[in-house]
PDB file of N, CA and C in Angstrom:
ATOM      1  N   UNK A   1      92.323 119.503 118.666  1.00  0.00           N
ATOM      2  CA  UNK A   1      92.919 118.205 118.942  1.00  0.00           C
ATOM      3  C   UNK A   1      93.127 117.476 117.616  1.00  0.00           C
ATOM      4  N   UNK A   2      94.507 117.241 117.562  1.00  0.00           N
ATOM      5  CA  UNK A   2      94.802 116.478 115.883  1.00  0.00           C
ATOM      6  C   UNK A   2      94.741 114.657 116.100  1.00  0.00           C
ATOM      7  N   UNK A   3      94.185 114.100 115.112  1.00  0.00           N
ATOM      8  CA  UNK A   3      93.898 112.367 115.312  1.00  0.00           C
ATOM      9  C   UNK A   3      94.997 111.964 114.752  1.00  0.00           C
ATOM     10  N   UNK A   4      95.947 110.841 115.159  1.00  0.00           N
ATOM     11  CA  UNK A   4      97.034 110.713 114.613  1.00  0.00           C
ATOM     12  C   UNK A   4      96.841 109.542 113.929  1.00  0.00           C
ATOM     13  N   UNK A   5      97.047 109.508 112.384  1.00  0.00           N
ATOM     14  CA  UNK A   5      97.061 108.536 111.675  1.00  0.00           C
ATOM     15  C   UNK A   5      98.456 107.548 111.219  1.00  0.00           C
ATOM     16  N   UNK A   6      98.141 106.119 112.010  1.00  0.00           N
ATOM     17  CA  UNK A   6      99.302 105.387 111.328  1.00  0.00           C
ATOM     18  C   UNK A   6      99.045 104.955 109.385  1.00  0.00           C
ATOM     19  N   UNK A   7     100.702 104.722 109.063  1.00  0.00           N
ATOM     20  CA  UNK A   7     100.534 104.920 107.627  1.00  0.00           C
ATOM     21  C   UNK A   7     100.931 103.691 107.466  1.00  0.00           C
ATOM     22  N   UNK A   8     100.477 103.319 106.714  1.00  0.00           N
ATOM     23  CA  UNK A   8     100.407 101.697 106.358  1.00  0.00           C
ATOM     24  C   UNK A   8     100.265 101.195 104.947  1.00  0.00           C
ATOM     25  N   UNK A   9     100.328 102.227 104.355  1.00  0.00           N
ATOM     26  CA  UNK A   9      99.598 101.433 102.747  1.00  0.00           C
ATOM     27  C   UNK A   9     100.136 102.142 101.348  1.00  0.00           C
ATOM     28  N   UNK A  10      98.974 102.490 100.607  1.00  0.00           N
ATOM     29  CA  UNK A  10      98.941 103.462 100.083  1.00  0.00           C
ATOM     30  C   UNK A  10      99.160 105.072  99.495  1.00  0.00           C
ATOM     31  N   UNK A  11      99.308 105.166 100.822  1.00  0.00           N
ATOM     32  CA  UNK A  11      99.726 106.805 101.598  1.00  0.00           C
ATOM     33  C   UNK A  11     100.486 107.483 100.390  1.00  0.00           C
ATOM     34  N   UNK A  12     100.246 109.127  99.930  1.00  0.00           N
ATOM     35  CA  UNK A  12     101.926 109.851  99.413  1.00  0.00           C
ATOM     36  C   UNK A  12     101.908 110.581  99.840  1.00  0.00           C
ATOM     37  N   UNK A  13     103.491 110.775 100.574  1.00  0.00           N
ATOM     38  CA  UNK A  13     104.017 111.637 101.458  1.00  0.00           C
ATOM     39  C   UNK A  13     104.826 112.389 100.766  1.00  0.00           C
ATOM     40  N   UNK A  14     104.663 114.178 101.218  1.00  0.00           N
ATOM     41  CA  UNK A  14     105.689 115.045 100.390  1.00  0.00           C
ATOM     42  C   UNK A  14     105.818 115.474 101.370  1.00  0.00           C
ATOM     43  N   UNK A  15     107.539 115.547 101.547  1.00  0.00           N
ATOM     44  CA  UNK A  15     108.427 116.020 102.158  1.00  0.00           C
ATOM     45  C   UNK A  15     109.639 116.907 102.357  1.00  0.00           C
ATOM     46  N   UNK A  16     110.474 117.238 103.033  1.00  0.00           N
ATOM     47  CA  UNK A  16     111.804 117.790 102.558  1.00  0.00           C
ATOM     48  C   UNK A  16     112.527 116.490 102.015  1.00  0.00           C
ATOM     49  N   UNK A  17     113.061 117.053 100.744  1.00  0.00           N
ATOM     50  CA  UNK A  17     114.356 115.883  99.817  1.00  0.00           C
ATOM     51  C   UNK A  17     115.210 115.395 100.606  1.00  0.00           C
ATOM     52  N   UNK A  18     115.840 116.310 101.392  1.00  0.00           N
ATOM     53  CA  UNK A  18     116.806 115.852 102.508  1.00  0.00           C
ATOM     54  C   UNK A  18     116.411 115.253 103.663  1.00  0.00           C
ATOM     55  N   UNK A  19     115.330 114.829 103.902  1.00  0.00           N
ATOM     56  CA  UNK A  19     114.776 114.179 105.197  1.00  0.00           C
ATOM     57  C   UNK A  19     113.789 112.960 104.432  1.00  0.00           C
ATOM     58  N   UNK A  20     113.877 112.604 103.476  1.00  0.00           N
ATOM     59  CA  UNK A  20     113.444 111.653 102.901  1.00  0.00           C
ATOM     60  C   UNK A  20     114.699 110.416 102.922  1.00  0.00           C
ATOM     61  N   UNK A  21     114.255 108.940 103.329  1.00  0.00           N
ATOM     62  CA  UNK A  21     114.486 107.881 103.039  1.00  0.00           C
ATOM     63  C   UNK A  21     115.089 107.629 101.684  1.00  0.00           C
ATOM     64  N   UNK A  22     114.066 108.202 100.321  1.00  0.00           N
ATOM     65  CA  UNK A  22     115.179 107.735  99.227  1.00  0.00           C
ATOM     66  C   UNK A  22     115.083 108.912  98.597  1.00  0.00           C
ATOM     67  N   UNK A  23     115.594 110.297  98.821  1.00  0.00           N
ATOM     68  CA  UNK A  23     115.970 111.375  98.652  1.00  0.00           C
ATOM     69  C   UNK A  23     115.067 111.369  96.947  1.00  0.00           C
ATOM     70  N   UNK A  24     113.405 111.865  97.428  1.00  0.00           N
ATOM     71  CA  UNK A  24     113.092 112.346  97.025  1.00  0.00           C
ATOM     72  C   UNK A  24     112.065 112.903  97.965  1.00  0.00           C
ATOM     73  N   UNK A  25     111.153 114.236  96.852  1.00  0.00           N
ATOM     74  CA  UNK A  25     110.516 115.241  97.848  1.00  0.00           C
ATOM     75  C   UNK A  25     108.535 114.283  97.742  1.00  0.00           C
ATOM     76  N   UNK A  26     108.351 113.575  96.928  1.00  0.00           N
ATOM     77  CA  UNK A  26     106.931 112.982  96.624  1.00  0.00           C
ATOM     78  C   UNK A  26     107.426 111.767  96.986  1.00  0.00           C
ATOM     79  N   UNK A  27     106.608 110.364  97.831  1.00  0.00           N
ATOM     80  CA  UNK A  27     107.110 109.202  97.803  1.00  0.00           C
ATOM     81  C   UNK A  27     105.452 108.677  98.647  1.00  0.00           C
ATOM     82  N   UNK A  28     105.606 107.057  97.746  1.00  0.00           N
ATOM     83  CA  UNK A  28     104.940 106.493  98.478  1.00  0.00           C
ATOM     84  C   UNK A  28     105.340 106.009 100.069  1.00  0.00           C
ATOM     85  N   UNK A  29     103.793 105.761 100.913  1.00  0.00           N
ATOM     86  CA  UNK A  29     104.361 105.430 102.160  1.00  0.00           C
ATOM     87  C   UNK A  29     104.697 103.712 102.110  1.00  0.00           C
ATOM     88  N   UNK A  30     105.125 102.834 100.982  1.00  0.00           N
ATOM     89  CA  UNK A  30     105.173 101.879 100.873  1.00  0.00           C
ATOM     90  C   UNK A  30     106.929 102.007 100.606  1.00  0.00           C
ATOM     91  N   UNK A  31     107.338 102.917 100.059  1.00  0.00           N
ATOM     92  CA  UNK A  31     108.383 102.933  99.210  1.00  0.00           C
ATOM     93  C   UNK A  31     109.186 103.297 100.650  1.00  0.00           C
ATOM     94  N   UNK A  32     108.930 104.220 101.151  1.00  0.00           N
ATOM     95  CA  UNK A  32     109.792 104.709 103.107  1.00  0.00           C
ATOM     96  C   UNK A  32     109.659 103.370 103.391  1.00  0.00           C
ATOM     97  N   UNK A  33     108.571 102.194 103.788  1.00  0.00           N
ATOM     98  CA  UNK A  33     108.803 101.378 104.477  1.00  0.00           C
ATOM     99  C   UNK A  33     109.825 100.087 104.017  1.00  0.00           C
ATOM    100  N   UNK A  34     110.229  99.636 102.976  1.00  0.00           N
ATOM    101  CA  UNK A  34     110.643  99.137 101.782  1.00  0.00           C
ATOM    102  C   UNK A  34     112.215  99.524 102.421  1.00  0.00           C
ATOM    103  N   UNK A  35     112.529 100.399 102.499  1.00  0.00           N
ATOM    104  CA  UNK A  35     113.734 100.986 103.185  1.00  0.00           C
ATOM    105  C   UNK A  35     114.058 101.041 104.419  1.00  0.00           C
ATOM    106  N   UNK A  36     112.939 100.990 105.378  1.00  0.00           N
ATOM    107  CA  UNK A  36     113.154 100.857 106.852  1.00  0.00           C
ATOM    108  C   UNK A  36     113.649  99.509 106.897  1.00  0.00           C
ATOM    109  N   UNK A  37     112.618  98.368 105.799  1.00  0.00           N
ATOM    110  CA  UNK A  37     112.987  96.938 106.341  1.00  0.00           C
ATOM    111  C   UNK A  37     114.789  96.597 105.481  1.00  0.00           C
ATOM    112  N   UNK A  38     115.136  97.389 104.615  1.00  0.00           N
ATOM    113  CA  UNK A  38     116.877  96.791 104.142  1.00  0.00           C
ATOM    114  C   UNK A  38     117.377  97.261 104.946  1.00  0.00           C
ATOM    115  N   UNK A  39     117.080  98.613 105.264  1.00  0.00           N
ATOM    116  CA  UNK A  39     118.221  99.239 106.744  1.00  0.00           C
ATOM    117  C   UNK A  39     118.222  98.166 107.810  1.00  0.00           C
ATOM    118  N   UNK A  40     117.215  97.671 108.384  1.00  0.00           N
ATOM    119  CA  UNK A  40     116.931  96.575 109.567  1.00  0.00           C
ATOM    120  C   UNK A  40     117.449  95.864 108.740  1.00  0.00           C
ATOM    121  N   UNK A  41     117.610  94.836 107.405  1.00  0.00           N
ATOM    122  CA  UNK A  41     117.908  94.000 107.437  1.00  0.00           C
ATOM    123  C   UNK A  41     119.752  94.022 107.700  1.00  0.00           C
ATOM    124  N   UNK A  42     120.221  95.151 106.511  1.00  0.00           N
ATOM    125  CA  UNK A  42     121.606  95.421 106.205  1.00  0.00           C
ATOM    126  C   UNK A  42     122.219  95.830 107.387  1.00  0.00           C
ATOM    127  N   UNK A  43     122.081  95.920 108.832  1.00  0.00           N
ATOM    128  CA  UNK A  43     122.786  96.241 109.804  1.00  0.00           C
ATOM    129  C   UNK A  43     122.633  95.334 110.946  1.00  0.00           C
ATOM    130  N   UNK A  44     121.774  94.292 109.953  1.00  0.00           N
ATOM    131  CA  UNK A  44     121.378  92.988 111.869  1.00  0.00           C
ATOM    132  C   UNK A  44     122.008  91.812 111.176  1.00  0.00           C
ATOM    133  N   UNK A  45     123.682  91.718 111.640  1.00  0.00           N
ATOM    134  CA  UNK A  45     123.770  90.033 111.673  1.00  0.00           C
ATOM    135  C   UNK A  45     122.972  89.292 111.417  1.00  0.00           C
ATOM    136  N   UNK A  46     122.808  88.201 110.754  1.00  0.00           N
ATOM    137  CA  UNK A  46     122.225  86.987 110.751  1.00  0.00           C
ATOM    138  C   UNK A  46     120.281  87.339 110.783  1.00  0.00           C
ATOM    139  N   UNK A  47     120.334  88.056 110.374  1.00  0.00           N
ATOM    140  CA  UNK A  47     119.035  88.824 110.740  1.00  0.00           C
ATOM    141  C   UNK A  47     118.113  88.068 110.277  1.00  0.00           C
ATOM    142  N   UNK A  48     118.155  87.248 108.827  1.00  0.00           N
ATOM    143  CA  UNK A  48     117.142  86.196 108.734  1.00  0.00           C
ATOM    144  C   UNK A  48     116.962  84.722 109.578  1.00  0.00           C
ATOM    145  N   UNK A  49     117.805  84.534 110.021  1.00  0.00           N
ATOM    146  CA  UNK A  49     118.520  83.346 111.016  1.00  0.00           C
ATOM    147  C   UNK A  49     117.610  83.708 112.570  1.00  0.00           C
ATOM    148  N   UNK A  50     117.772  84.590 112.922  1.00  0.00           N
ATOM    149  CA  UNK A  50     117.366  85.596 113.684  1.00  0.00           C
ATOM    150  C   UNK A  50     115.574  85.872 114.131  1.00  0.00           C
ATOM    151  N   UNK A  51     115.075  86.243 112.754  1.00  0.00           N
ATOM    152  CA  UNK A  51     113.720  86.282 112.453  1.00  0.00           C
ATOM    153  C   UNK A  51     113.384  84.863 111.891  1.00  0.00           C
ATOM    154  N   UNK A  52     113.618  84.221 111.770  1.00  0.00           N
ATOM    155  CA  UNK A  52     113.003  82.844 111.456  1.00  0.00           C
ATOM    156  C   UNK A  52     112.356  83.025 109.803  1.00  0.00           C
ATOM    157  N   UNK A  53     112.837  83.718 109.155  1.00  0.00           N
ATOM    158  CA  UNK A  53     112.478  84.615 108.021  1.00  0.00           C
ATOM    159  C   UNK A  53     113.315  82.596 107.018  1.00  0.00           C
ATOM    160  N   UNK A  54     114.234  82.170 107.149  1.00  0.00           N
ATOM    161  CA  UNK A  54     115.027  81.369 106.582  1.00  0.00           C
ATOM    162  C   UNK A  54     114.243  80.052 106.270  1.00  0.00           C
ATOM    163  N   UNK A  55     113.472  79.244 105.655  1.00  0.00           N
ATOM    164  CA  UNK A  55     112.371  78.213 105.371  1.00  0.00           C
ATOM    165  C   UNK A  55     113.100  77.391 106.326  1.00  0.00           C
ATOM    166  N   UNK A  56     112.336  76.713 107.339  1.00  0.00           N
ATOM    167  CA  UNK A  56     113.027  75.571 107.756  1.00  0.00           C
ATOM    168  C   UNK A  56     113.798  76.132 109.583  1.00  0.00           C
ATOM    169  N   UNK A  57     113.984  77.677 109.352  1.00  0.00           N
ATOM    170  CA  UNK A  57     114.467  77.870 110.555  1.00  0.00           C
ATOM    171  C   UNK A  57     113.945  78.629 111.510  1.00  0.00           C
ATOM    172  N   UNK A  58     114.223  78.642 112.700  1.00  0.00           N
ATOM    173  CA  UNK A  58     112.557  79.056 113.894  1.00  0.00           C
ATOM    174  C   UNK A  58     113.867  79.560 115.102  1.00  0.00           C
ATOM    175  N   UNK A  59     114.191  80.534 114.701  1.00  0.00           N
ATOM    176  CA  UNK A  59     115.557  80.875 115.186  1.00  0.00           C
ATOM    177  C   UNK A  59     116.739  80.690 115.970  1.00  0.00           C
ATOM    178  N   UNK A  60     117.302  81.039 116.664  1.00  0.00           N
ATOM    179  CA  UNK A  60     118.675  80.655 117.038  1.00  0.00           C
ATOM    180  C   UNK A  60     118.310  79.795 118.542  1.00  0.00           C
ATOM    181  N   UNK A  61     118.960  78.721 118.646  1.00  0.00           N
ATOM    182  CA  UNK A  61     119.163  78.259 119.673  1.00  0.00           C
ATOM    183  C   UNK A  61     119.874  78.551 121.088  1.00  0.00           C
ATOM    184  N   UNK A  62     119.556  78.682 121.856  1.00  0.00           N
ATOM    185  CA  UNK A  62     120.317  79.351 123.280  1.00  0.00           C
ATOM    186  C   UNK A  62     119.763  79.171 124.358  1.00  0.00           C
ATOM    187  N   UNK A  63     119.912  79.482 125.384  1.00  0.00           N
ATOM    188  CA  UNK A  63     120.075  79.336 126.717  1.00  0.00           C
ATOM    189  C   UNK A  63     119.455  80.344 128.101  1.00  0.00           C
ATOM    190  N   UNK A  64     118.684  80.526 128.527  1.00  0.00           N
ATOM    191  CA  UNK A  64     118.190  81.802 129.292  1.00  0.00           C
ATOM    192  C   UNK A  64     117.863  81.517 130.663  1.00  0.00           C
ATOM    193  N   UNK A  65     118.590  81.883 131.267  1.00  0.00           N
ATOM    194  CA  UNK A  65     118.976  82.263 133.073  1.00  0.00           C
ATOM    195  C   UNK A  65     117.756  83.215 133.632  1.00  0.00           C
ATOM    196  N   UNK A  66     116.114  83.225 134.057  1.00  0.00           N
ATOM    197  CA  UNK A  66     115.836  83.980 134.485  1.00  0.00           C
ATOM    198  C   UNK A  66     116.151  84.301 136.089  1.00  0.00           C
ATOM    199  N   UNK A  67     115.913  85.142 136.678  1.00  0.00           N
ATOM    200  CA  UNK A  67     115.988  85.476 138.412  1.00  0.00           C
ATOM    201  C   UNK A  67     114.800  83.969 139.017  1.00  0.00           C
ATOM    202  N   UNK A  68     115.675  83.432 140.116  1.00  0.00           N
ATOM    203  CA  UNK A  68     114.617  82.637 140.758  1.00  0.00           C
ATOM    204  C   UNK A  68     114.135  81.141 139.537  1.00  0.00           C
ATOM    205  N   UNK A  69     115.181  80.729 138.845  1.00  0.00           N
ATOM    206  CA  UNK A  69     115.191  80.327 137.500  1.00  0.00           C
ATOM    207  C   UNK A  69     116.199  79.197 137.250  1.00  0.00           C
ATOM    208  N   UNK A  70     116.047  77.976 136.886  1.00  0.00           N
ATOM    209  CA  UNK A  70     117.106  77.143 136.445  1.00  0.00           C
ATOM    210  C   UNK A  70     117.268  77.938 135.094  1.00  0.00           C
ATOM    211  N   UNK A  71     118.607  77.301 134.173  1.00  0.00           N
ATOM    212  CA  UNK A  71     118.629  77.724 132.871  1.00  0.00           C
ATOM    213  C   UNK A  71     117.772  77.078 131.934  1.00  0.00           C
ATOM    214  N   UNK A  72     117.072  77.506 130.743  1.00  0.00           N
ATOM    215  CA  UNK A  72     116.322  76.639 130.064  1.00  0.00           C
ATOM    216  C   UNK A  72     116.503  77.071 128.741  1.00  0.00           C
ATOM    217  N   UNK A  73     116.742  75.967 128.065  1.00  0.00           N
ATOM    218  CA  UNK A  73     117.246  75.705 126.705  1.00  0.00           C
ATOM    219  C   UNK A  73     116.181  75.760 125.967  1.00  0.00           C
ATOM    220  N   UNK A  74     115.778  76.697 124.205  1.00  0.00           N
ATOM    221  CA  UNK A  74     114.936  77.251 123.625  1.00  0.00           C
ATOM    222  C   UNK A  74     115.397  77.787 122.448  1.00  0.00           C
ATOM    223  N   UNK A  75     114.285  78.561 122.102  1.00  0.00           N
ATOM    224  CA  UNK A  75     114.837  79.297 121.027  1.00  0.00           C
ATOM    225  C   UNK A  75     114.306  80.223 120.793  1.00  0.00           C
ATOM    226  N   UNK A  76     115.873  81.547 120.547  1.00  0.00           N
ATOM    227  CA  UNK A  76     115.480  82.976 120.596  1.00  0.00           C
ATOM    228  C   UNK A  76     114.917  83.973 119.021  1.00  0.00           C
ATOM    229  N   UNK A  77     114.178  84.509 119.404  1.00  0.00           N
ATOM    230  CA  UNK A  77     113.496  84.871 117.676  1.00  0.00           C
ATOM    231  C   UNK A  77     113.081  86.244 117.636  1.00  0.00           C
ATOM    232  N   UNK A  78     113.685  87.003 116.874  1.00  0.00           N
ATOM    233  CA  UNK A  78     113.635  88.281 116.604  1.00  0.00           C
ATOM    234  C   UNK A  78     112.999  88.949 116.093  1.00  0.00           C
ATOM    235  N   UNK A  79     111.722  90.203 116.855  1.00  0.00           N
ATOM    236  CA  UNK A  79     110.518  90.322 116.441  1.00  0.00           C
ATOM    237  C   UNK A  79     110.874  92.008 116.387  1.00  0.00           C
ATOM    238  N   UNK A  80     110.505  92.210 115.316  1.00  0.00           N
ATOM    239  CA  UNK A  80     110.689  93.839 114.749  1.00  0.00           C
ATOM    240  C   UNK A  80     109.081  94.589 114.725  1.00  0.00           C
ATOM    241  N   UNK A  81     109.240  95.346 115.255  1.00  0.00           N
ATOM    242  CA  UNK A  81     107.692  96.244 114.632  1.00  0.00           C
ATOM    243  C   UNK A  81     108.057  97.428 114.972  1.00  0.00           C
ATOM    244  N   UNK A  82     107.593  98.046 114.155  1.00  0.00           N
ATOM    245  CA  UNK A  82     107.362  99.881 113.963  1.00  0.00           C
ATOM    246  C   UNK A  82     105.955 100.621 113.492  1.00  0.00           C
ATOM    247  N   UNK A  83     106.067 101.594 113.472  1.00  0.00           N
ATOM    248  CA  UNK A  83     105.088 101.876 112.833  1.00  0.00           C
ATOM    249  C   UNK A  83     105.535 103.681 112.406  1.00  0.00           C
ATOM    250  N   UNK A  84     104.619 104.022 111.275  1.00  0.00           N
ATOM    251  CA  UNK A  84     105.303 105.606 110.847  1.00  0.00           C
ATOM    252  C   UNK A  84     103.801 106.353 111.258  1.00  0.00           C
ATOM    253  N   UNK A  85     103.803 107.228 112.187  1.00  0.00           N
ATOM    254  CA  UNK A  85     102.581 108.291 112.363  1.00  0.00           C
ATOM    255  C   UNK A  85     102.368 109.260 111.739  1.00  0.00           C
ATOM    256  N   UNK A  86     101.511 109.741 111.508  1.00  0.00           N
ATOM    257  CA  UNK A  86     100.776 111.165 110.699  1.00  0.00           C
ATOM    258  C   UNK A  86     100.406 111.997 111.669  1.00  0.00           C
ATOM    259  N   UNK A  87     100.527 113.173 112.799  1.00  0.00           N
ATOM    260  CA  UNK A  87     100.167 114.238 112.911  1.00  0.00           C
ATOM    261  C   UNK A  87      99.582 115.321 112.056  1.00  0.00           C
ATOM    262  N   UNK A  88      98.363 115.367 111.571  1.00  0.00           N
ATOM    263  CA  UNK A  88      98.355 116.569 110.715  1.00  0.00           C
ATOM    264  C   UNK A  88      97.851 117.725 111.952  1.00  0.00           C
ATOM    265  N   UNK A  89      98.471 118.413 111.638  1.00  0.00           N
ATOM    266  CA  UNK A  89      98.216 120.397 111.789  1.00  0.00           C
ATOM    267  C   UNK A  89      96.979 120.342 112.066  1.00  0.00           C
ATOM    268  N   UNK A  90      96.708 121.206 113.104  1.00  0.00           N
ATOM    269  CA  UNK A  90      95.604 122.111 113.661  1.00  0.00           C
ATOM    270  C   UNK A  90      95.474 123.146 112.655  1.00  0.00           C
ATOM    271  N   UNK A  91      94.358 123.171 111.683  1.00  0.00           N
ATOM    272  CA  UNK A  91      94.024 124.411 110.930  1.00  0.00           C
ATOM    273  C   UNK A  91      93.041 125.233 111.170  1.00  0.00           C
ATOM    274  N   UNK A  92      93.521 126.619 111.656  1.00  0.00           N
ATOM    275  CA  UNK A  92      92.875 127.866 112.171  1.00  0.00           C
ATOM    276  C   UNK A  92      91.668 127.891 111.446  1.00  0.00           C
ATOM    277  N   UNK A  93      90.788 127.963 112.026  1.00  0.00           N
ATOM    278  CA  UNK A  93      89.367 128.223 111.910  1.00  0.00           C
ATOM    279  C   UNK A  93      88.732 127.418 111.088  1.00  0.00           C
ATOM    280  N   UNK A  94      89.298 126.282 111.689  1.00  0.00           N
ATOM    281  CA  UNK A  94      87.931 124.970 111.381  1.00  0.00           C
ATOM    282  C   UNK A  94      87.560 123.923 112.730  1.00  0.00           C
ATOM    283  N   UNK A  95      87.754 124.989 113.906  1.00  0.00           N
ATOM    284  CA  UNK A  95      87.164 124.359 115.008  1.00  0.00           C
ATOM    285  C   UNK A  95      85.630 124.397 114.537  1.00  0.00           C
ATOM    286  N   UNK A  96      84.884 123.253 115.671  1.00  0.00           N
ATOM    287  CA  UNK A  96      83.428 123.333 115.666  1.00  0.00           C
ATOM    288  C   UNK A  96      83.071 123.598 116.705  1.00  0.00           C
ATOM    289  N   UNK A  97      81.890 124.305 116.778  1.00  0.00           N
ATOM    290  CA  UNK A  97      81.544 125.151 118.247  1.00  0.00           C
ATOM    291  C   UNK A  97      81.528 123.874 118.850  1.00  0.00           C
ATOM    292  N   UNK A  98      81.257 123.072 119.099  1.00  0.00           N
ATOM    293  CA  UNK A  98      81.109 121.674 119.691  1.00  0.00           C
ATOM    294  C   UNK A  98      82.718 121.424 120.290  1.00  0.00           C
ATOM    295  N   UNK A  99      83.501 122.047 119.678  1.00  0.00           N
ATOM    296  CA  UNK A  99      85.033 121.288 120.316  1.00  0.00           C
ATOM    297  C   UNK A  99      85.121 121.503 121.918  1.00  0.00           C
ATOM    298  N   UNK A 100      84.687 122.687 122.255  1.00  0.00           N
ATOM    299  CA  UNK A 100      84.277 122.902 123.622  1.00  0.00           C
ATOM    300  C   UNK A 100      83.773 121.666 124.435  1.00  0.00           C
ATOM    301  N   UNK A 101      82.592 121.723 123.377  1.00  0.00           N
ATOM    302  CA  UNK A 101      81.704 120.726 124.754  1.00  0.00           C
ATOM    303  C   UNK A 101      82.662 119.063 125.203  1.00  0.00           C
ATOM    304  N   UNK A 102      83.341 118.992 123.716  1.00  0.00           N
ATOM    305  CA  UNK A 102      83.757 117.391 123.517  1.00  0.00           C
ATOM    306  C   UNK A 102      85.120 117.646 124.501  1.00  0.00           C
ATOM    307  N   UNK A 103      85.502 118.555 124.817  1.00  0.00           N
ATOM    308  CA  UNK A 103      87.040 118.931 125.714  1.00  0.00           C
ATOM    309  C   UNK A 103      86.020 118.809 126.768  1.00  0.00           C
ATOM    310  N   UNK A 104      84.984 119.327 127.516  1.00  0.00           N
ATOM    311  CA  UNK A 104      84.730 119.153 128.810  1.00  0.00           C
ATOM    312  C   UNK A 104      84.359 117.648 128.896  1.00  0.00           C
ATOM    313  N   UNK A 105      83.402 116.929 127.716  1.00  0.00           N
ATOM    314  CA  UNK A 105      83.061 115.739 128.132  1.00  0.00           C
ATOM    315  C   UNK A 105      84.480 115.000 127.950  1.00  0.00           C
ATOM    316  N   UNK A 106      85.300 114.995 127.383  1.00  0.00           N
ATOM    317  CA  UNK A 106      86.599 113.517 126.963  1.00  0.00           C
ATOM    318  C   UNK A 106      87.746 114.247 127.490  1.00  0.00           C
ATOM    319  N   UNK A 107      87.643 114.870 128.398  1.00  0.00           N
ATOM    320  CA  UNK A 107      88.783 115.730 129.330  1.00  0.00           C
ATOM    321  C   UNK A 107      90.540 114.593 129.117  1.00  0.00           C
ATOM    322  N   UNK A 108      91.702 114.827 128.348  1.00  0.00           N
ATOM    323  CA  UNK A 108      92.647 114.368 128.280  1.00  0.00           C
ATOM    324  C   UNK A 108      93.589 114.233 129.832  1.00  0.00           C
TER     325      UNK A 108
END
């Protein structure tokens, strides 16, 4: 059973060149995220307007119709989260005789 680690920091990730963010094969996991947030920014309209990211602004003003609902006037604000996971590999013959017992007791 592999523990999946989110990457958040520090991290260096080596990869294929061509499946890398800024086409290289060594990279920090700061430097991938750095790039997730211009891609999000460079393709979302008004995107700081949006995220309330703008000093002074707490985002766009509008209007929302729920079911069973008069309309009610507010303001809409654009909340991004991601996160990048780590799967590492099952490596052959470093089970512990114990993996047994912990599969019958924490049954998935």
């Amino acid at each position: 059973m592999s523990d999946v680690v989110i990457l958040s920091g520090n991290e260096i990730i080596s990869l294929d060149k061509n499946l890398s963010f800024i086409n290289a094969e060594l990279v920090k996991f700061q430097q991938i995220d750095t790039q997730i947030k211009k891609a999000i920014k460079s393709n979302f309209p008004n995107y700081r307007v949006w995220t309330a990211e703008l000093e002074g602004c707490d985002g766009v003003s509008a209007e929302v119709l729920q079911p069973g609902k008069d309309w009610q006037k507010g303001r809409l604000k654009l909340v991004i989260s991601y996160r990048v996971e780590f799967t590492p590999d099952k490596v052959p013959g470093l089970e512990s005789p114990l993996d047994d017992l912990r599969s019958q007791l924490n049954p998935e």
